[in-house]
N, C-alpha and C. Protein backbone atom coordinates (compact mmCIF):
# COMPACT_ATOMS: atom_id res chain seq x y z
N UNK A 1 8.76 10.98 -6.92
CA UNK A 1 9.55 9.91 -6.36
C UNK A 1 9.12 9.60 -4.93
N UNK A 2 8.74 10.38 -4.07
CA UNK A 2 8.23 10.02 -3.08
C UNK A 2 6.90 9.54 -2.55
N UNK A 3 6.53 9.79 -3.95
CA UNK A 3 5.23 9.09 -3.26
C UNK A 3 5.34 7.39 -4.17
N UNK A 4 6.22 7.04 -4.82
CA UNK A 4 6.75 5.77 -4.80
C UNK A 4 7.15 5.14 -3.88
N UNK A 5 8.39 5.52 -3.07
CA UNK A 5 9.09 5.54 -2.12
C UNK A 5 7.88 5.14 -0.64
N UNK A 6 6.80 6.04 -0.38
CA UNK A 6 6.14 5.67 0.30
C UNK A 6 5.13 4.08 -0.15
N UNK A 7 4.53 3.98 -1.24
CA UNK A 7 3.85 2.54 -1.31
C UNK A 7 5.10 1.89 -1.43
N UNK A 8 6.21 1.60 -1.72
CA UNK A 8 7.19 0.37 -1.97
C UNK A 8 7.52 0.51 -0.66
N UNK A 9 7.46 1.45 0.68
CA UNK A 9 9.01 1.26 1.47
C UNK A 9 8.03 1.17 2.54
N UNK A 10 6.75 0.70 2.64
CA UNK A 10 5.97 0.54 4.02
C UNK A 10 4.65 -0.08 3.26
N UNK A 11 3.61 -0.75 4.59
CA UNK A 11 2.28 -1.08 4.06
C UNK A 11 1.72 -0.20 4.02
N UNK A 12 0.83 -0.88 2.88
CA UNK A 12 0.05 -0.10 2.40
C UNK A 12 -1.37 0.62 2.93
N UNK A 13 -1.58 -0.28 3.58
CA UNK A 13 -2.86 0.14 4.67
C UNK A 13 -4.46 1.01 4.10
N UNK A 14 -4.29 1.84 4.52
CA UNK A 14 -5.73 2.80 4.17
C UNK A 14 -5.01 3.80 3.00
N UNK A 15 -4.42 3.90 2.44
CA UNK A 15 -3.94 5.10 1.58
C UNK A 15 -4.93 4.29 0.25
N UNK A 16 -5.17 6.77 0.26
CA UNK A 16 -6.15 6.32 -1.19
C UNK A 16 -5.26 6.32 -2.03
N UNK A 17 -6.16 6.01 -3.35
CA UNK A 17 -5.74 5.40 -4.82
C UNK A 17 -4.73 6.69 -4.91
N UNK A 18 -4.81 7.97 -5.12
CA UNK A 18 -4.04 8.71 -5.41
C UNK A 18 -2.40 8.91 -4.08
N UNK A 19 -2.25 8.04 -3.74
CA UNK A 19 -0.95 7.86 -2.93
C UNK A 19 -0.19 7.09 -3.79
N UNK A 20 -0.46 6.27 -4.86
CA UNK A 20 0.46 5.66 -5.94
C UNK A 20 0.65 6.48 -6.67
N UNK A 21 1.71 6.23 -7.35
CA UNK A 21 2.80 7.33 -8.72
C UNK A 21 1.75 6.76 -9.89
N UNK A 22 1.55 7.75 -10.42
CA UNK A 22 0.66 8.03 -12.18
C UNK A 22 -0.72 8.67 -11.23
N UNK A 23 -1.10 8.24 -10.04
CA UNK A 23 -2.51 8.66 -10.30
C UNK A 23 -2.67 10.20 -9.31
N UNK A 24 -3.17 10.71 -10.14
CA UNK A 24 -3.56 11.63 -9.71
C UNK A 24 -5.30 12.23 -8.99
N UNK A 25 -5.39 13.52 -9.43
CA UNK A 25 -6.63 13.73 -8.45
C UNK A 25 -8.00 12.92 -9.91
N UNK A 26 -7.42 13.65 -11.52
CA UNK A 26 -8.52 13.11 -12.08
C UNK A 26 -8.67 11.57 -12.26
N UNK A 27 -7.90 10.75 -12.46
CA UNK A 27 -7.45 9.15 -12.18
C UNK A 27 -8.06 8.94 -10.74
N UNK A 28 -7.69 9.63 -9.73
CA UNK A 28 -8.28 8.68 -8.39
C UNK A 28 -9.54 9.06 -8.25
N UNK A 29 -10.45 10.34 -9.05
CA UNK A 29 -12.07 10.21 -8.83
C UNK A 29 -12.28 9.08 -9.88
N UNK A 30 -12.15 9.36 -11.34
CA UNK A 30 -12.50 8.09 -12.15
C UNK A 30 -13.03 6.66 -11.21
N UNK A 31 -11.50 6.59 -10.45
CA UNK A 31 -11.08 5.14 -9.89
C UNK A 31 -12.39 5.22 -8.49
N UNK A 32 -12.46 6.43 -8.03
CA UNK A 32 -13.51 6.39 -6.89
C UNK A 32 -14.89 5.86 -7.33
N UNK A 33 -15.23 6.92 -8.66
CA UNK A 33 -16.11 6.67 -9.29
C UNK A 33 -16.69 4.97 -9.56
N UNK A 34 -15.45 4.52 -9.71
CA UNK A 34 -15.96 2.61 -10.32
C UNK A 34 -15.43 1.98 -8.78
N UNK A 35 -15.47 2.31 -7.74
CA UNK A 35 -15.53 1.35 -6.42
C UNK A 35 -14.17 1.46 -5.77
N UNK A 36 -13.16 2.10 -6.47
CA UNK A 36 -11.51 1.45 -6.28
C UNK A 36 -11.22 3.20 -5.40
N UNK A 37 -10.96 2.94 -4.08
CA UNK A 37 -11.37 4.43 -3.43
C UNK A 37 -10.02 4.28 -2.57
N UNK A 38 -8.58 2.92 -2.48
CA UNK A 38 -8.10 2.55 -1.87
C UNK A 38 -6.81 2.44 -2.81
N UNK A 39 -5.94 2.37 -2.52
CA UNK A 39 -4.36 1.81 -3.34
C UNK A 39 -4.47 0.28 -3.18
N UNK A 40 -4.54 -0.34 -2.05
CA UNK A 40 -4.62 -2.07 -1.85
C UNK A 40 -5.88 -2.71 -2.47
N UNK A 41 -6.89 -1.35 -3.39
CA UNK A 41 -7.99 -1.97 -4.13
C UNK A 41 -7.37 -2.52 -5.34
N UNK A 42 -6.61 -1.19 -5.77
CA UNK A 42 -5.81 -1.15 -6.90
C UNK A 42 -4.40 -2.25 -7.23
N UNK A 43 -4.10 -2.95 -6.03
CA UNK A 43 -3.08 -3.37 -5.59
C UNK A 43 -3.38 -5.21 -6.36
N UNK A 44 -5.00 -5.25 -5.57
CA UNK A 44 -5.49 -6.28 -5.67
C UNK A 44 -5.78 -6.86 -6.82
N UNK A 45 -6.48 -5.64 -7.94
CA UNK A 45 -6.58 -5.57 -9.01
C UNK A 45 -5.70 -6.25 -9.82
N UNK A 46 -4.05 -5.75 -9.58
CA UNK A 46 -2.63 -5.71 -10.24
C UNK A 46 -2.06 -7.66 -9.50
N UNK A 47 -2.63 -8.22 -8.64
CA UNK A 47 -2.57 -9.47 -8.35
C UNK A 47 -3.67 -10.13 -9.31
N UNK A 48 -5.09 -9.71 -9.50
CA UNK A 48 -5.80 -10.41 -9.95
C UNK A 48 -5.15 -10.43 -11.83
N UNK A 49 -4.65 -9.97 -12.39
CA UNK A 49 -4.31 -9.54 -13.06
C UNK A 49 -3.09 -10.56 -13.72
N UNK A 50 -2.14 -11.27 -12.50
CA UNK A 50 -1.03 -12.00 -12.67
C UNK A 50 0.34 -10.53 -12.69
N UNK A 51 0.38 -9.73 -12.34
CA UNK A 51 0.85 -8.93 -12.07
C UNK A 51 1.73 -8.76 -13.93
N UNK A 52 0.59 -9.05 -14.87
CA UNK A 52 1.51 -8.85 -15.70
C UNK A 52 0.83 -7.33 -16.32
N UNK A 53 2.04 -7.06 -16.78
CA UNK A 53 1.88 -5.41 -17.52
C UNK A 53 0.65 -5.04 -18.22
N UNK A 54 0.78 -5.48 -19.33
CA UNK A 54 -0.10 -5.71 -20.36
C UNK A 54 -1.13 -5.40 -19.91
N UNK A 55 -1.85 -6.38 -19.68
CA UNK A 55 -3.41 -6.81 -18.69
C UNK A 55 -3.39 -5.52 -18.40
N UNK A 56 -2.36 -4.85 -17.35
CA UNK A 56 -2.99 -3.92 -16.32
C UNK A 56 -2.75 -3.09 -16.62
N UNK A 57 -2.33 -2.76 -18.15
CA UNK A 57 -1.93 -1.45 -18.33
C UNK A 57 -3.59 -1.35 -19.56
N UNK A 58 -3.78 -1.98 -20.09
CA UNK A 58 -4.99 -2.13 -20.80
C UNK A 58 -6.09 -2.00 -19.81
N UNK A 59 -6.54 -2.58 -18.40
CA UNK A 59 -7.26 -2.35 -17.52
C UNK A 59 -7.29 -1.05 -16.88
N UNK A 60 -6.36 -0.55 -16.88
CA UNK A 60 -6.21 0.97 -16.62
C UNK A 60 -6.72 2.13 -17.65
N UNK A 61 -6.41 1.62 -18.69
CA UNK A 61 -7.08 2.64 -19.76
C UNK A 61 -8.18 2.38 -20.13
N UNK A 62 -8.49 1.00 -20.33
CA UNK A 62 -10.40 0.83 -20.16
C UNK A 62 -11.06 1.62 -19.15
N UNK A 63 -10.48 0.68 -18.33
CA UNK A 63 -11.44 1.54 -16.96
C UNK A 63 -11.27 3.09 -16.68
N UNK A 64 -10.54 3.43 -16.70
CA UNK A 64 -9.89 4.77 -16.27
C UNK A 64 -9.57 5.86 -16.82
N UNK A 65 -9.06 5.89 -18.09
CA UNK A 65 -8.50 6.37 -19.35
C UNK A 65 -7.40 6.67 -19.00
N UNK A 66 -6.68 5.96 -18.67
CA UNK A 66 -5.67 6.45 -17.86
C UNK A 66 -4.19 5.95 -19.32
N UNK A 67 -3.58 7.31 -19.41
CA UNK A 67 -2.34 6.65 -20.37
C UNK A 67 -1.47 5.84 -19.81
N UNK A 68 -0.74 5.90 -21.13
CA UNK A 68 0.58 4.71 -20.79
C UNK A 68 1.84 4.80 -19.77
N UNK A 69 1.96 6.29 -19.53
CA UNK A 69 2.71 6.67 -18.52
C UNK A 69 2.32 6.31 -17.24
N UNK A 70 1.28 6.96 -16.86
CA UNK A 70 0.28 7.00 -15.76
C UNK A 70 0.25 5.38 -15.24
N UNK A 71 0.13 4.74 -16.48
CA UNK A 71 -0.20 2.75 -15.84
C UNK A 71 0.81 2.78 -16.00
N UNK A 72 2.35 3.10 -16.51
CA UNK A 72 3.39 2.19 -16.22
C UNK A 72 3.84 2.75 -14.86
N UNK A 73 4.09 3.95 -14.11
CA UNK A 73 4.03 4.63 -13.18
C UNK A 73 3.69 3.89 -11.73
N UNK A 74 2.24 3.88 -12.31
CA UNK A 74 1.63 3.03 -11.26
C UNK A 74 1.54 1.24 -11.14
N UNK A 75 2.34 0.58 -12.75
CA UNK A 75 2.38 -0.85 -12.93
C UNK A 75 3.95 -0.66 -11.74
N UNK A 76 4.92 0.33 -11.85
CA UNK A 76 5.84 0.03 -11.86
C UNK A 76 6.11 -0.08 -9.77
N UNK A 77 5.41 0.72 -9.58
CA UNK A 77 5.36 1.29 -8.02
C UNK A 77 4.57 -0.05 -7.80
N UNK A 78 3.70 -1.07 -8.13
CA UNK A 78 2.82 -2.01 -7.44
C UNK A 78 4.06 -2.90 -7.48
N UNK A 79 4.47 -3.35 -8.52
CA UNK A 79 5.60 -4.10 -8.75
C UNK A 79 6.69 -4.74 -8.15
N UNK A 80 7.08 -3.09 -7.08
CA UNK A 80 8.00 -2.90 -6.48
C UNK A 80 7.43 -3.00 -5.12
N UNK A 81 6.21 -2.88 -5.08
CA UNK A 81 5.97 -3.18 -3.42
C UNK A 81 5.73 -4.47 -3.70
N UNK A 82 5.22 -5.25 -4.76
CA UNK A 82 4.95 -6.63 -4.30
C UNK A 82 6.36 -7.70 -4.09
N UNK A 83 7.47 -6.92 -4.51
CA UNK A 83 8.81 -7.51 -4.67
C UNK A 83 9.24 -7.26 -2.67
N UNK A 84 8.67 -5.87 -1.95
CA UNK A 84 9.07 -5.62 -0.99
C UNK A 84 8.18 -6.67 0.16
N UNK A 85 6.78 -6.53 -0.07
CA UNK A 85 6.15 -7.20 0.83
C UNK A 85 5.24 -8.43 0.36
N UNK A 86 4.98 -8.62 -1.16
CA UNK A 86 4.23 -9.56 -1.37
C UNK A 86 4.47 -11.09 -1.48
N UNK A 87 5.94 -11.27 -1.45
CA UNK A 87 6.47 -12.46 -1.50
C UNK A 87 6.96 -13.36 0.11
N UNK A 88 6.87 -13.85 0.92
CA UNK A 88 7.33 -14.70 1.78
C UNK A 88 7.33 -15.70 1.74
């Protein structure tokens, strides 16, 4: 919960991929591995995407192998920061 709490309740800035909820250490090398070495890479991704589920929960397990927990985890924490800071 807290490391939700941290991407929804402040910017996001330099925090790596593994500072979002689902990803962990083997998910954030994968994610290092293909270029995404950042959370606001991953962030960007989840905009390019239309912030819809689906897409990014399928983009997560292509790319990543990442399960359904893990992408809803981390669909759900982007979600919630884009509700905190992505809208003005």
């Amino acid at each position: 919960m807290q490391a939700r709490r941290n991407i929804s309740d402040e910017p996001m800035e330099d925090k790596p991929t593994n500072a979002l909820p689902g990803i962990g250490d083997i998910l954030s090398k994968r994610m290092k591995e293909q270029g995404f070495e950042k959370a606001s890479q991953i962030y960007g991704q989840f905009l390019v995407l239309n912030r819809d589920y689906v897409r990014f929960e399928n983009w997560m397990r292509e790319n990543f192998e990442a399960d359904r927990n893990n992408a809803t985890k981390c669909y759900d924490a982007l979600d919630l920061y884009f509700r905190n800071f992505g809208q003005k």
